[in-house]
C-alpha atoms as a PDB file:
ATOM      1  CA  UNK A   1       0.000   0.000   0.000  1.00  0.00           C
ATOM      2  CA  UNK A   2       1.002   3.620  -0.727  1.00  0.00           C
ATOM      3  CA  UNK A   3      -1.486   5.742   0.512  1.00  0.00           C
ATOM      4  CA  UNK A   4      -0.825   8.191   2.898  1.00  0.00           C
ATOM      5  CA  UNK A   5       0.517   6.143   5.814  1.00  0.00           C
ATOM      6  CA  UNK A   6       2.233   4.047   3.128  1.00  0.00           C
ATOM      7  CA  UNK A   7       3.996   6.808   1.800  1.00  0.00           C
ATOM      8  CA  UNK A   8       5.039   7.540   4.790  1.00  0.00           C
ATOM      9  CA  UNK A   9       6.815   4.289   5.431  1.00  0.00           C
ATOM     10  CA  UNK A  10       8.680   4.590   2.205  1.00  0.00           C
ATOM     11  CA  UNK A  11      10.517   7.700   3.412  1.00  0.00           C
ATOM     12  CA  UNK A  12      10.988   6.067   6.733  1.00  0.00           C
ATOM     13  CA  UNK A  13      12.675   3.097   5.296  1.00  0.00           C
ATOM     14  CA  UNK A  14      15.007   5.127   3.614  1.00  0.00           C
ATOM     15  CA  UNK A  15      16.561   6.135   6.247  1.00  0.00           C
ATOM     16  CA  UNK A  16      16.827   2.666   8.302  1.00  0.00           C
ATOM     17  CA  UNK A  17      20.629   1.212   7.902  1.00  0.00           C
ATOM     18  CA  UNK A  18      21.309  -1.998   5.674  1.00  0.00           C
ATOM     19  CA  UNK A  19      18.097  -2.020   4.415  1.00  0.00           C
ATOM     20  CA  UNK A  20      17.665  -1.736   0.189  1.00  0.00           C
ATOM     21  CA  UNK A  21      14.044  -1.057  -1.094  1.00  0.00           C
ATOM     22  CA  UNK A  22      13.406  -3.142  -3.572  1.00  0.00           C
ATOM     23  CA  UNK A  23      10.139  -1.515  -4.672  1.00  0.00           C
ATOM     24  CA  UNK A  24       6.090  -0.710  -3.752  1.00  0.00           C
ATOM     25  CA  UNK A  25       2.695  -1.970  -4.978  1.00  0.00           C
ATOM     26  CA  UNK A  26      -0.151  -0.210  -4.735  1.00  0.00           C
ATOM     27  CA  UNK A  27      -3.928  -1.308  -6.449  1.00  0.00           C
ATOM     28  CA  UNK A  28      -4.436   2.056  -7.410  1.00  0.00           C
ATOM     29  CA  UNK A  29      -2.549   2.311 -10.474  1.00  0.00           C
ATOM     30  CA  UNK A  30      -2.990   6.239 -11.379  1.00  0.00           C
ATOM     31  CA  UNK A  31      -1.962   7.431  -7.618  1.00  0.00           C
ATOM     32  CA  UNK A  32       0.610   4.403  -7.582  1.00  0.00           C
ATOM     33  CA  UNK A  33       2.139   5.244 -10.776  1.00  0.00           C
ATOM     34  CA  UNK A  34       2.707   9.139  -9.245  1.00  0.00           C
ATOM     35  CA  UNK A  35       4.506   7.613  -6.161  1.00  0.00           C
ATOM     36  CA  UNK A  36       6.892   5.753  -8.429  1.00  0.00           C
ATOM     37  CA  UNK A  37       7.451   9.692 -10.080  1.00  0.00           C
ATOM     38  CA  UNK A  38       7.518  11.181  -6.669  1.00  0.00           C
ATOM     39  CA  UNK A  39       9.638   9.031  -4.608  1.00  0.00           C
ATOM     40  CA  UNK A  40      11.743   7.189  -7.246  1.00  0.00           C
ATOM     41  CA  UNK A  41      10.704   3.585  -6.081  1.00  0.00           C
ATOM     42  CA  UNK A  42       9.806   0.737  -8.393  1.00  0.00           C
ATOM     43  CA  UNK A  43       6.281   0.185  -8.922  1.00  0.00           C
ATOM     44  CA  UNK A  44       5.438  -4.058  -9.493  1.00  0.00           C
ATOM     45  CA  UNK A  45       2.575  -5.223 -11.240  1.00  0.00           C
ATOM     46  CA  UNK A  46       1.069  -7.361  -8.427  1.00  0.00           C
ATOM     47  CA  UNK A  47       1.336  -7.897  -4.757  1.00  0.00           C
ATOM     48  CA  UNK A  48       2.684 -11.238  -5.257  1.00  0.00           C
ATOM     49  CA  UNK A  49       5.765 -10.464  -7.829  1.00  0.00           C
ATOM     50  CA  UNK A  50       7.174  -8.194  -5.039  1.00  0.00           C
ATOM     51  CA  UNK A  51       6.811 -10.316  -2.373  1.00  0.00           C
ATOM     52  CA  UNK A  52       9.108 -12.819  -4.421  1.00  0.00           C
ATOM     53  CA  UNK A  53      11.528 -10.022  -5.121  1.00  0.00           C
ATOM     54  CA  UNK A  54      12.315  -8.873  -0.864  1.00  0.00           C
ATOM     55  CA  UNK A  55      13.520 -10.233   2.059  1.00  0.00           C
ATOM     56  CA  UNK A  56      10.857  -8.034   4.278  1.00  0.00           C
ATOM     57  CA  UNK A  57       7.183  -7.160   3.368  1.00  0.00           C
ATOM     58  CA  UNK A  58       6.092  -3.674   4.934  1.00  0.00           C
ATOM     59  CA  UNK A  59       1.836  -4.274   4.736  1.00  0.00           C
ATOM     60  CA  UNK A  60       0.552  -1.157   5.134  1.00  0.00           C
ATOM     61  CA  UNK A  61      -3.083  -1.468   3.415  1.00  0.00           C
ATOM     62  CA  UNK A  62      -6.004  -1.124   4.621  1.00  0.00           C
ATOM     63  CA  UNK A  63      -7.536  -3.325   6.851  1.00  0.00           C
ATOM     64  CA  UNK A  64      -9.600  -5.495   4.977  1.00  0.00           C
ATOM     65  CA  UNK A  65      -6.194  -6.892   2.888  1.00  0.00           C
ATOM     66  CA  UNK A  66      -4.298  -7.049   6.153  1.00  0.00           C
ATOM     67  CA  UNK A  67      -5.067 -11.008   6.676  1.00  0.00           C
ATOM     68  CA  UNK A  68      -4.953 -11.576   2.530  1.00  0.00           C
ATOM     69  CA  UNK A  69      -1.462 -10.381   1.602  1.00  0.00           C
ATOM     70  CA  UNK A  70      -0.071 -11.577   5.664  1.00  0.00           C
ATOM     71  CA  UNK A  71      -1.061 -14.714   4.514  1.00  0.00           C
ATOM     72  CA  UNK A  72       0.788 -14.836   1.089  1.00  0.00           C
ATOM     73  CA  UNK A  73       3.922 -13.259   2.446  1.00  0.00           C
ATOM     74  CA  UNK A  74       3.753 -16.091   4.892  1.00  0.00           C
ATOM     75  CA  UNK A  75       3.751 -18.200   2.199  1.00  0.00           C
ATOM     76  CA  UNK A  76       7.049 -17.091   0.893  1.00  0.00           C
ATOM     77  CA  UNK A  77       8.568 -17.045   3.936  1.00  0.00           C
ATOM     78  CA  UNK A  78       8.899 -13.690   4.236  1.00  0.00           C
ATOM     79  CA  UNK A  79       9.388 -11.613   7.339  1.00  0.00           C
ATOM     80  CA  UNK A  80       6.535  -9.210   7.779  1.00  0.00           C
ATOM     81  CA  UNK A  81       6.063  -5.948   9.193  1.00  0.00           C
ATOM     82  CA  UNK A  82       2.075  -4.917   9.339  1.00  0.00           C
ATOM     83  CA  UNK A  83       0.427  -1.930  10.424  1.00  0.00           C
ATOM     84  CA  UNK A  84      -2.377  -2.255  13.454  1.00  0.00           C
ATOM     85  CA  UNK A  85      -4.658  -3.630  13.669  1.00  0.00           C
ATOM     86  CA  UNK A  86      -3.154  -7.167  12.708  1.00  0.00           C
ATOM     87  CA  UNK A  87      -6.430  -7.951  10.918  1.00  0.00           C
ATOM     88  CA  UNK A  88      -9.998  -6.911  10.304  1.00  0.00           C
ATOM     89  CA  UNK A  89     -11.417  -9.848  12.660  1.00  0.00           C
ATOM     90  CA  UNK A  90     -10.207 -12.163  15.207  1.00  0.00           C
ATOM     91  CA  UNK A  91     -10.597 -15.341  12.883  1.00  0.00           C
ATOM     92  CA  UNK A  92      -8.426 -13.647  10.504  1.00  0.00           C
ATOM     93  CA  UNK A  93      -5.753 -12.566  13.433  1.00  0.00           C
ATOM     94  CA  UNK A  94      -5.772 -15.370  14.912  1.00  0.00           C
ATOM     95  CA  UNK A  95      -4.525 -17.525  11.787  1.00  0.00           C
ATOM     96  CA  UNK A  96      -1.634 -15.098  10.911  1.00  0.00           C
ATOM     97  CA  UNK A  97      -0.356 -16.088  14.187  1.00  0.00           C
ATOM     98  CA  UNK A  98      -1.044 -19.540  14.039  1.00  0.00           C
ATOM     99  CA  UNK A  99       0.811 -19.409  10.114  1.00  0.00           C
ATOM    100  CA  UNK A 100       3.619 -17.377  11.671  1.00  0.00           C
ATOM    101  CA  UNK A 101       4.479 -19.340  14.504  1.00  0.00           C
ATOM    102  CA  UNK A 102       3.883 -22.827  12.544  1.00  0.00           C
ATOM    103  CA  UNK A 103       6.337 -21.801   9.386  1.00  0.00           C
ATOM    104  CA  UNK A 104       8.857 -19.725  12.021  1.00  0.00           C
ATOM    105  CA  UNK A 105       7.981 -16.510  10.244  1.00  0.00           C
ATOM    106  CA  UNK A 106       8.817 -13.137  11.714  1.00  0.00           C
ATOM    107  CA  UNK A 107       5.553 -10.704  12.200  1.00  0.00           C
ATOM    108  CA  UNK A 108       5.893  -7.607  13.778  1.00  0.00           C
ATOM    109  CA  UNK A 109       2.707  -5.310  14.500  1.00  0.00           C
ATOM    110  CA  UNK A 110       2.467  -1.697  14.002  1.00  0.00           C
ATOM    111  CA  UNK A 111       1.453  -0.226  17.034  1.00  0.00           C
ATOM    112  CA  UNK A 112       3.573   2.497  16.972  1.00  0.00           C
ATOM    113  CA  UNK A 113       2.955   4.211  20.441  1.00  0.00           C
ATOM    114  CA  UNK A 114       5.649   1.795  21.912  1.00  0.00           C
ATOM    115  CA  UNK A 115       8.023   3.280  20.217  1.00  0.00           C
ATOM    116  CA  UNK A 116       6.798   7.220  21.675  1.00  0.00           C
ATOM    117  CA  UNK A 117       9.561   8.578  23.813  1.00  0.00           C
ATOM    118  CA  UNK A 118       7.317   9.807  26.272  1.00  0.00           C
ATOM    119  CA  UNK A 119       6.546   5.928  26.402  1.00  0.00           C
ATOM    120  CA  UNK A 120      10.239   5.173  26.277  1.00  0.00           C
ATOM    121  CA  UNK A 121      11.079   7.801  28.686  1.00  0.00           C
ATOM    122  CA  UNK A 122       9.206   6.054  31.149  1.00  0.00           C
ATOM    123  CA  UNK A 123       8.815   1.801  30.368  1.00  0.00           C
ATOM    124  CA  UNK A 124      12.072   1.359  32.766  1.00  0.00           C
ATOM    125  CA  UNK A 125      10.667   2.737  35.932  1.00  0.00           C
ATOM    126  CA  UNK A 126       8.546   0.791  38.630  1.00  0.00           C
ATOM    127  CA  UNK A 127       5.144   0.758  36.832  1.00  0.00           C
ATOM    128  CA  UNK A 128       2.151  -1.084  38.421  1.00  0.00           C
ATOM    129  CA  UNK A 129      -1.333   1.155  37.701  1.00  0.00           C
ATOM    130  CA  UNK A 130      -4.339   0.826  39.806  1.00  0.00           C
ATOM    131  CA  UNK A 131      -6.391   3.590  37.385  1.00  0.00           C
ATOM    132  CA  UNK A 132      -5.670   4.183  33.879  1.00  0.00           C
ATOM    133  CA  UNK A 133      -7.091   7.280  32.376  1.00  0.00           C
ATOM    134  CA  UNK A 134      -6.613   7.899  28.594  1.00  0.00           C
ATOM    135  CA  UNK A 135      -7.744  10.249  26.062  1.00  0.00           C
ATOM    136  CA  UNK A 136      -7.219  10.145  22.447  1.00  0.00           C
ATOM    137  CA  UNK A 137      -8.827  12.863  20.163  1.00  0.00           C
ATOM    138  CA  UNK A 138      -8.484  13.927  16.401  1.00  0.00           C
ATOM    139  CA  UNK A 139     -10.034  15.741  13.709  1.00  0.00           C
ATOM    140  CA  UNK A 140     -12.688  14.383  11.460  1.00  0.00           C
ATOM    141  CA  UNK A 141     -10.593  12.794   8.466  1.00  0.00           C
ATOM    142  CA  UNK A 142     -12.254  10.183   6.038  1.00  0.00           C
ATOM    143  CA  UNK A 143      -9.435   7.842   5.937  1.00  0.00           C
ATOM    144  CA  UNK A 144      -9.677   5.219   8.410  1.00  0.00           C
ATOM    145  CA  UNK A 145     -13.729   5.480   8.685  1.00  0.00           C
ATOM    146  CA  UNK A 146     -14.638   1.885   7.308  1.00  0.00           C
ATOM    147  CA  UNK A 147     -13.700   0.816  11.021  1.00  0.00           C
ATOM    148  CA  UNK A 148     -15.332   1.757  14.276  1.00  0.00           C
ATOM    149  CA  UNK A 149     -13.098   4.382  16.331  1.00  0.00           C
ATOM    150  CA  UNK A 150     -12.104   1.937  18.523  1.00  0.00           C
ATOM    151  CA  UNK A 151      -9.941  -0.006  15.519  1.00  0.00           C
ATOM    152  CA  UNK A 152      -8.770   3.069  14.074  1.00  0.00           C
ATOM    153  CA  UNK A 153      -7.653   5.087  17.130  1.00  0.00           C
ATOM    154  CA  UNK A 154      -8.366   3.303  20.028  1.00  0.00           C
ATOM    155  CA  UNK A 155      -6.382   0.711  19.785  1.00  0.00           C
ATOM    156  CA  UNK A 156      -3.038   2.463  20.071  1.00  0.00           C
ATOM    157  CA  UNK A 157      -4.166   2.690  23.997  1.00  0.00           C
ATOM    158  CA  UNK A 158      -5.521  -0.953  24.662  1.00  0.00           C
ATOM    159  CA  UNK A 159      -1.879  -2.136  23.193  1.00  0.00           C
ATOM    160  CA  UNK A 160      -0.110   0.055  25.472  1.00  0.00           C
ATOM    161  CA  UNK A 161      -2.336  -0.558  28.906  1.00  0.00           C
ATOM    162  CA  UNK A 162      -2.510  -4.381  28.476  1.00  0.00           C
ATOM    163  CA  UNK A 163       1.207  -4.046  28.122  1.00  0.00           C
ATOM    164  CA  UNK A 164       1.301  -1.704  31.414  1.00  0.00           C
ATOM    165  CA  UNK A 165      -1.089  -4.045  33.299  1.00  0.00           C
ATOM    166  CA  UNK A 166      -0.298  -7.520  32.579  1.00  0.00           C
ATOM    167  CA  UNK A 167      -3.229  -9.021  33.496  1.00  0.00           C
ATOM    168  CA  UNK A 168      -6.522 -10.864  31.860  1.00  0.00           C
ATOM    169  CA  UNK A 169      -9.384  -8.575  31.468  1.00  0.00           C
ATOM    170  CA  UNK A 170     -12.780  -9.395  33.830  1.00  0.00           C
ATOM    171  CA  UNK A 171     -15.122  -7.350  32.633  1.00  0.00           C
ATOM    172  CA  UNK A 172     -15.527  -4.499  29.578  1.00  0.00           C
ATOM    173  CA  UNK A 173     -18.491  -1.645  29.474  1.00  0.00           C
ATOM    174  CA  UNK A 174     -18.482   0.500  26.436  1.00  0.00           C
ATOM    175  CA  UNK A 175     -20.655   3.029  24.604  1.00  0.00           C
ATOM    176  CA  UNK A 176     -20.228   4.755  21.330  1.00  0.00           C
ATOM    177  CA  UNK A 177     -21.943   6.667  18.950  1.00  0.00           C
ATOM    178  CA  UNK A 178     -21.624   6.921  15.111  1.00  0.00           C
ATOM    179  CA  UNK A 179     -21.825  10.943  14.517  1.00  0.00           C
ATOM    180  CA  UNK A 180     -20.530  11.778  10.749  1.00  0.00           C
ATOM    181  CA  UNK A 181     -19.554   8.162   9.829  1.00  0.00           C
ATOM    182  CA  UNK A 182     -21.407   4.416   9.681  1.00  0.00           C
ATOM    183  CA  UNK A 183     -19.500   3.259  12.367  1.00  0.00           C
ATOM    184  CA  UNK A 184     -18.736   4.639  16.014  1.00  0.00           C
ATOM    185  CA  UNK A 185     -17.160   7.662  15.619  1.00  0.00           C
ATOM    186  CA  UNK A 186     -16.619   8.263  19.610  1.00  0.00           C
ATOM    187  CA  UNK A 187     -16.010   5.679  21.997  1.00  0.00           C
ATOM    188  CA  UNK A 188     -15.560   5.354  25.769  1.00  0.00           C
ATOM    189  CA  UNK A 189     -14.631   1.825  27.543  1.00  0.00           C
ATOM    190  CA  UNK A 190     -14.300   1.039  31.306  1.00  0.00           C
ATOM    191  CA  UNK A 191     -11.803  -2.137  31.758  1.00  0.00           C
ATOM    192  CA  UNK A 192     -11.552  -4.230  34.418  1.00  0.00           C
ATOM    193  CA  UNK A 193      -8.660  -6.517  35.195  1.00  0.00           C
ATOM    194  CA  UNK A 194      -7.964  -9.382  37.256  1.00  0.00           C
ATOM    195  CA  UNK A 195      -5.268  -7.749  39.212  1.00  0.00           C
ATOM    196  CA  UNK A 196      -7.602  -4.745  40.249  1.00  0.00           C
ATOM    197  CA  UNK A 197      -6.874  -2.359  37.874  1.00  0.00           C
ATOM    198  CA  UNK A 198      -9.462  -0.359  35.977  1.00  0.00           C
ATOM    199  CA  UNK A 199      -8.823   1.526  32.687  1.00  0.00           C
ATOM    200  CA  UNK A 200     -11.182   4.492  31.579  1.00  0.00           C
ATOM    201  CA  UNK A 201      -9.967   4.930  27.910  1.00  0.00           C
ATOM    202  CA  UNK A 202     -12.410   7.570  25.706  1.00  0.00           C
ATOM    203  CA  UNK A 203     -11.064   8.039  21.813  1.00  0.00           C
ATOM    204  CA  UNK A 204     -12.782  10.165  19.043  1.00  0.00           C
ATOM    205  CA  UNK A 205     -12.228  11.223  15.588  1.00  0.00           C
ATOM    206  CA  UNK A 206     -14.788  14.269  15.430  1.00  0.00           C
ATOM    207  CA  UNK A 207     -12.675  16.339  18.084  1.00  0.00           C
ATOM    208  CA  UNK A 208     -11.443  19.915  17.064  1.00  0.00           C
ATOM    209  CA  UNK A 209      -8.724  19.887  19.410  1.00  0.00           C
ATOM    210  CA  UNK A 210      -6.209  17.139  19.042  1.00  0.00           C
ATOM    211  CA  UNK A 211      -4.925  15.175  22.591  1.00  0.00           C
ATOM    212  CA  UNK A 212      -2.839  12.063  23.083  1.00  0.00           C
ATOM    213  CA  UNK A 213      -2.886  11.174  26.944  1.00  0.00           C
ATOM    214  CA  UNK A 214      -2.133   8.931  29.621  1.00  0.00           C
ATOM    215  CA  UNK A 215      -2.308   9.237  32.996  1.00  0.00           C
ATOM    216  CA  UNK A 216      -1.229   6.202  35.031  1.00  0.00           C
ATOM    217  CA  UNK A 217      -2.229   6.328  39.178  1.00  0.00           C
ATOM    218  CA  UNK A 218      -0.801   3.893  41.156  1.00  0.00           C
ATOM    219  CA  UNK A 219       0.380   3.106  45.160  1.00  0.00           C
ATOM    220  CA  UNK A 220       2.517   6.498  46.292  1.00  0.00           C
ATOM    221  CA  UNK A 221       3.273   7.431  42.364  1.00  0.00           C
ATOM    222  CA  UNK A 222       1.605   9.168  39.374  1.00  0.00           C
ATOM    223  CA  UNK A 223       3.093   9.071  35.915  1.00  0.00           C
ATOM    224  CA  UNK A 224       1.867  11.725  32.989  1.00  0.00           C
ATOM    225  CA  UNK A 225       2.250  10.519  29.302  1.00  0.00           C
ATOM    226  CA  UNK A 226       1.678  13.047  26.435  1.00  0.00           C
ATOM    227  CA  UNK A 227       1.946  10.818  23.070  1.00  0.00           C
ATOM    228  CA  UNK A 228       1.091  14.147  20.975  1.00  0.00           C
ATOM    229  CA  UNK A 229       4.078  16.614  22.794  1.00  0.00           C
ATOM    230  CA  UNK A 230       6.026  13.560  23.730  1.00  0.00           C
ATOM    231  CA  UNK A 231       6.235  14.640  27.279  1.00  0.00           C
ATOM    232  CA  UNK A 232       6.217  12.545  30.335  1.00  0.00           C
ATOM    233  CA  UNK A 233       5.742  13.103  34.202  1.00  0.00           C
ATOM    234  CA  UNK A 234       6.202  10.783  37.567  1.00  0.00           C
ATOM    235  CA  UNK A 235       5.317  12.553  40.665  1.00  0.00           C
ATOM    236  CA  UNK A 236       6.304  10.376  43.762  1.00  0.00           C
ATOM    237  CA  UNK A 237       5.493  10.200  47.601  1.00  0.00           C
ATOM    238  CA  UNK A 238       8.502   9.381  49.246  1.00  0.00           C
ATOM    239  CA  UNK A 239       8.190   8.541  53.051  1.00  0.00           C
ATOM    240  CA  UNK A 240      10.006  10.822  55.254  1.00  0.00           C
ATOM    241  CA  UNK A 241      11.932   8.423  56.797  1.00  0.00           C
ATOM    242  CA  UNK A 242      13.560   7.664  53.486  1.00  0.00           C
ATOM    243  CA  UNK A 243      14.622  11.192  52.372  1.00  0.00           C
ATOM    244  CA  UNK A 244      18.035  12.576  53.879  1.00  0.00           C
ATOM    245  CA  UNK A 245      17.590  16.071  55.047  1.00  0.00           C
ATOM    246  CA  UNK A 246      20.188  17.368  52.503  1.00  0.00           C
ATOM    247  CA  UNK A 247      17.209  16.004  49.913  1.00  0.00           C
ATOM    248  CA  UNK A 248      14.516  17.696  51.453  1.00  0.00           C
ATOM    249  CA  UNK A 249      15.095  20.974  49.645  1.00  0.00           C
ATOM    250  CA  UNK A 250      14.124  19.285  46.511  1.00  0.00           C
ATOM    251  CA  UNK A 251      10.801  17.519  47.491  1.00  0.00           C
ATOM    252  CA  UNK A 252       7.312  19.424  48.291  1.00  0.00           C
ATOM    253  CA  UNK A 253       6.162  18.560  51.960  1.00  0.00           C
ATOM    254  CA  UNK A 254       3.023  17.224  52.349  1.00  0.00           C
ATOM    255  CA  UNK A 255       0.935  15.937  55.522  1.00  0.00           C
ATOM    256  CA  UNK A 256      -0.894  12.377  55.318  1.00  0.00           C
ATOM    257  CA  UNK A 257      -3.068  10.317  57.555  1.00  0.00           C
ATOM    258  CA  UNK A 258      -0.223   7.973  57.158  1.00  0.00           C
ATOM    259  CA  UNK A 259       2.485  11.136  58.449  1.00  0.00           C
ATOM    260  CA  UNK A 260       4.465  13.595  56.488  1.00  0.00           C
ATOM    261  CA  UNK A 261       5.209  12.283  53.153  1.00  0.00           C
ATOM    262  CA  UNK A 262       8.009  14.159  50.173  1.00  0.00           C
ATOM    263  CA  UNK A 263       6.567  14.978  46.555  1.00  0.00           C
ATOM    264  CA  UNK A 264       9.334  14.498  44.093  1.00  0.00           C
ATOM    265  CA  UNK A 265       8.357  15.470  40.552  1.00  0.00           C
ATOM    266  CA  UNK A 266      10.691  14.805  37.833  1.00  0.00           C
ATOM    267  CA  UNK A 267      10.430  14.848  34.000  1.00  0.00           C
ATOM    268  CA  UNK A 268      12.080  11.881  32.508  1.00  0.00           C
ATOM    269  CA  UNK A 269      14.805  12.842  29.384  1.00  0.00           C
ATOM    270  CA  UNK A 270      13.036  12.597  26.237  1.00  0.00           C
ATOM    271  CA  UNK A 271      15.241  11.242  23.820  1.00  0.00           C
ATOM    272  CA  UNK A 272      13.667  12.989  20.173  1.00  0.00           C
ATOM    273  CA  UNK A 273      13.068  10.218  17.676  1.00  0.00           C
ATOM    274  CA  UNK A 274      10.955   8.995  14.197  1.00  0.00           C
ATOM    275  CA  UNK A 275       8.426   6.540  15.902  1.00  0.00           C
ATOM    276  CA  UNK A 276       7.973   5.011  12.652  1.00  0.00           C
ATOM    277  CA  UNK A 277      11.281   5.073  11.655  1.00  0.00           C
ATOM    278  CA  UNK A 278      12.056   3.450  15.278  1.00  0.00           C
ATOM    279  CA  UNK A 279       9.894   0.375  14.793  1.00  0.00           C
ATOM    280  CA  UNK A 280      10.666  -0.033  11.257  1.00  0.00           C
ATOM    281  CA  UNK A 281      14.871  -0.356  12.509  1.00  0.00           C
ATOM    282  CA  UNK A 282      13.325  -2.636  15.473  1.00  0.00           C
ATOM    283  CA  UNK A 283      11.993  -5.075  13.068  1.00  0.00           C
ATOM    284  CA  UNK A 284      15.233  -5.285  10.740  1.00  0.00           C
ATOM    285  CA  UNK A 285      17.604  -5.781  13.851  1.00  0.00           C
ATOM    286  CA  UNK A 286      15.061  -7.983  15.103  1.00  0.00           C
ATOM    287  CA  UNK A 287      15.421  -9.987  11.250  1.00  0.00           C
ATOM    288  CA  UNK A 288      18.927  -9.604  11.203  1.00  0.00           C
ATOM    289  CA  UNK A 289      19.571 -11.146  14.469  1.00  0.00           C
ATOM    290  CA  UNK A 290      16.804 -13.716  14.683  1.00  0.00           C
ATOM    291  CA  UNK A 291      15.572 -11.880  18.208  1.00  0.00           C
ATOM    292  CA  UNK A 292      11.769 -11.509  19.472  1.00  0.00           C
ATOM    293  CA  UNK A 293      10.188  -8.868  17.544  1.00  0.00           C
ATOM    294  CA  UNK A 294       9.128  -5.683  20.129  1.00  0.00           C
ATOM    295  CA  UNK A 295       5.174  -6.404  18.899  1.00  0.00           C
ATOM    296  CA  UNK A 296       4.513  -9.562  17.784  1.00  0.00           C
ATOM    297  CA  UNK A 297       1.534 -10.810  16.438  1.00  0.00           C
ATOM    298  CA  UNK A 298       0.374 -12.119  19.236  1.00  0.00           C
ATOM    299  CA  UNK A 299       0.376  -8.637  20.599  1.00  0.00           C
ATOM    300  CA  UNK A 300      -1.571  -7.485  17.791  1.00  0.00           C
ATOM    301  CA  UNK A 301      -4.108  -9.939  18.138  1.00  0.00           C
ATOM    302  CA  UNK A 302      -4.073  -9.636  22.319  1.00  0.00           C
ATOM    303  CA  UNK A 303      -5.654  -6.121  21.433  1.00  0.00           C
ATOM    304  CA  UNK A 304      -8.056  -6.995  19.364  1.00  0.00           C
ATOM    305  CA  UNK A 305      -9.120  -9.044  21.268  1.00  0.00           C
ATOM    306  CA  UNK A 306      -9.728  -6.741  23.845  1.00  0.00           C
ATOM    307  CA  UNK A 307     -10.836  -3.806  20.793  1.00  0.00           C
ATOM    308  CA  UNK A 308     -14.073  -7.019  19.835  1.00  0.00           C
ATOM    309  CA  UNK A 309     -15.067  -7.385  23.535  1.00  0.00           C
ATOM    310  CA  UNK A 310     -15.434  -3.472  23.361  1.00  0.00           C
ATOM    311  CA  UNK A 311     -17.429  -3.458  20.159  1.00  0.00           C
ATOM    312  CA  UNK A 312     -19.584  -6.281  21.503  1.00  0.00           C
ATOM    313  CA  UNK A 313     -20.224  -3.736  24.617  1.00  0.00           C
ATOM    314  CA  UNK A 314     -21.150  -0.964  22.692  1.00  0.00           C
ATOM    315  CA  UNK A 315     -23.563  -2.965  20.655  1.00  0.00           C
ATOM    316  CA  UNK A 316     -25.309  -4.464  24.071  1.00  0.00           C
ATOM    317  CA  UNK A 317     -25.401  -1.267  25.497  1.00  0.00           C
ATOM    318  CA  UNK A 318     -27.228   0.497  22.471  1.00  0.00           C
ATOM    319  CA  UNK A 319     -29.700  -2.999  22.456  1.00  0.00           C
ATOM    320  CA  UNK A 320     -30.363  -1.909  25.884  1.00  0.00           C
ATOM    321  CA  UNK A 321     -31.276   2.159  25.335  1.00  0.00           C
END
């Protein structure tokens, strides 16, 4: 694919070390044929002749041909990157991992917000959330409408707090509505985990004011992720009996039915990056080397798992109005 996000890539690739592209294929041969003009990359005839011709096949169509061309790369052996979500059902997800881990392929998922260095700046520390609150809002735009909100934006968040929370998921409430579009346009989900942890996660794609945020609450600690600024935050109780008095001009005092406590905030170093560009190198070291991808398949599929037990929800809940 060489849409927009697919053009994207292209660029991107360019710039990730020992790789050579070999060349792009796009359905849409007017738009595909300006590309090849554009961005001086060879255009094939057919999905399958360029499989034959890499080492690595970069899917970034949309949904609907996700499980399709997975499936043929797959059967060339070929090492796949492929954008979220893995697939347009679970069925469909569920048998490119099966395929991949039966023929010892390597499939890496898109889900790029791993790769945010507000995420990186802060996947190291001491994370174990009791309340997840997350908010992710963008303008109306066409592309991306023939799935619910929940696929198309959504599921950047579910990817990230399952990998925060580590747990199985109890219990899922949702609501949506469908505004400009045929499917949900707005979505917000409550998730409940086994471990105690709820998640509050609201995404929409008719918002005129664009926000990517996190905010994870947990015992003596809350940690502030901006996806959109790439800024991150960790404020910290400290008990007083751990905090010299040569540290106490740096902490905030503050009184607690459990006794006086020390605020530390601190912003964790953001270390600039290409997200895409980041995930893209990920996957070729991970090729190279023969490692674990960063988001495997499995990954891909955990969320949508999670993304069909919130659709489900929001289709009880409007049986229910």
């Amino acid at each position: 694919g060489a849409g927009h996000l697919g053009k994207v890539h292209i660029k991107c690739w360019k710039s990730v070390e020992n790789i050579v592209i070999i060349g792009f294929y796009d359905p849409d041969t007017e738009s595909a044929k300006a590309t090849e003009t554009e961005l001086g990359i060879k255009l094939f005839d057919s999905a399958e002749e360029l499989i034959k011709a890499v080492d690595i096949v970069d899917i970034v169509a949309t949904t609907s041909q996700h499980f399709a061309l997975a499936m043929l790369a797959m059967d060339h052996k070929k090492s796949i990157f492929i954008e979220k979500p893995l697939a347009a059902t679970i069925q469909e997800a569920e048998m490119i991992v099966n395929r991949s881990k039966e023929l010892g392929v390597l499939v890496q998922v898109g889900h790029v917000e791993r790769f945010n260095p507000a995420f990186l700046a802060v996947k190291d520390q001491t994370l174990n959330p009791q309340f997840i609150e997350a908010h992710r809002l963008a303008n109306f735009n066409p592309r991306g409408t023939d799935v619910a909100v929940v696929l198309d934006l959504m599921i950047h968040d579910l990817d990230i707090i399952l990998e925060l929370v580590g747990s199985e998921v109890v219990k899922v409430h949702a609501s949506g509505v469908s505004v400009v579009s045929e499917t949900e346009d707005i979505c917000n989900a409550r998730i409940e985990f086994a471990n105690g942890c709820i998640a509050n996660i609201t995404a929409s794609r008719i918002s005129f004011k664009k926000m990517r945020k996190m905010r994870l609450f947990q015992k003596n600690a809350y940690i502030s992720l901006d996806f959109l600024e790439k800024e991150a935050q960790i404020i910290r109780l400290i008990d007083d009996k751990n905090v010299s008095t040569n540290d106490k001009d740096r902490f905030i005092p503050l009184e607690t039915s459990s006794g006086l406590k020390w605020v530390d905030i601190s912003m964790p170093e953001i270390q600039e990056n290409n997200a895409i560009q980041s995930e893209l190198a990920s996957f070729v070291r991970s090729v190279s080397d023969n490692t674990p991808v960063e988001v495997p398949a499995s990954a891909g599929l955990r969320a949508l798992y999670l993304a069909d037990q919130i659709l489900v929800a929001m289709k009880e809940q409007k049986l229910n109005l």
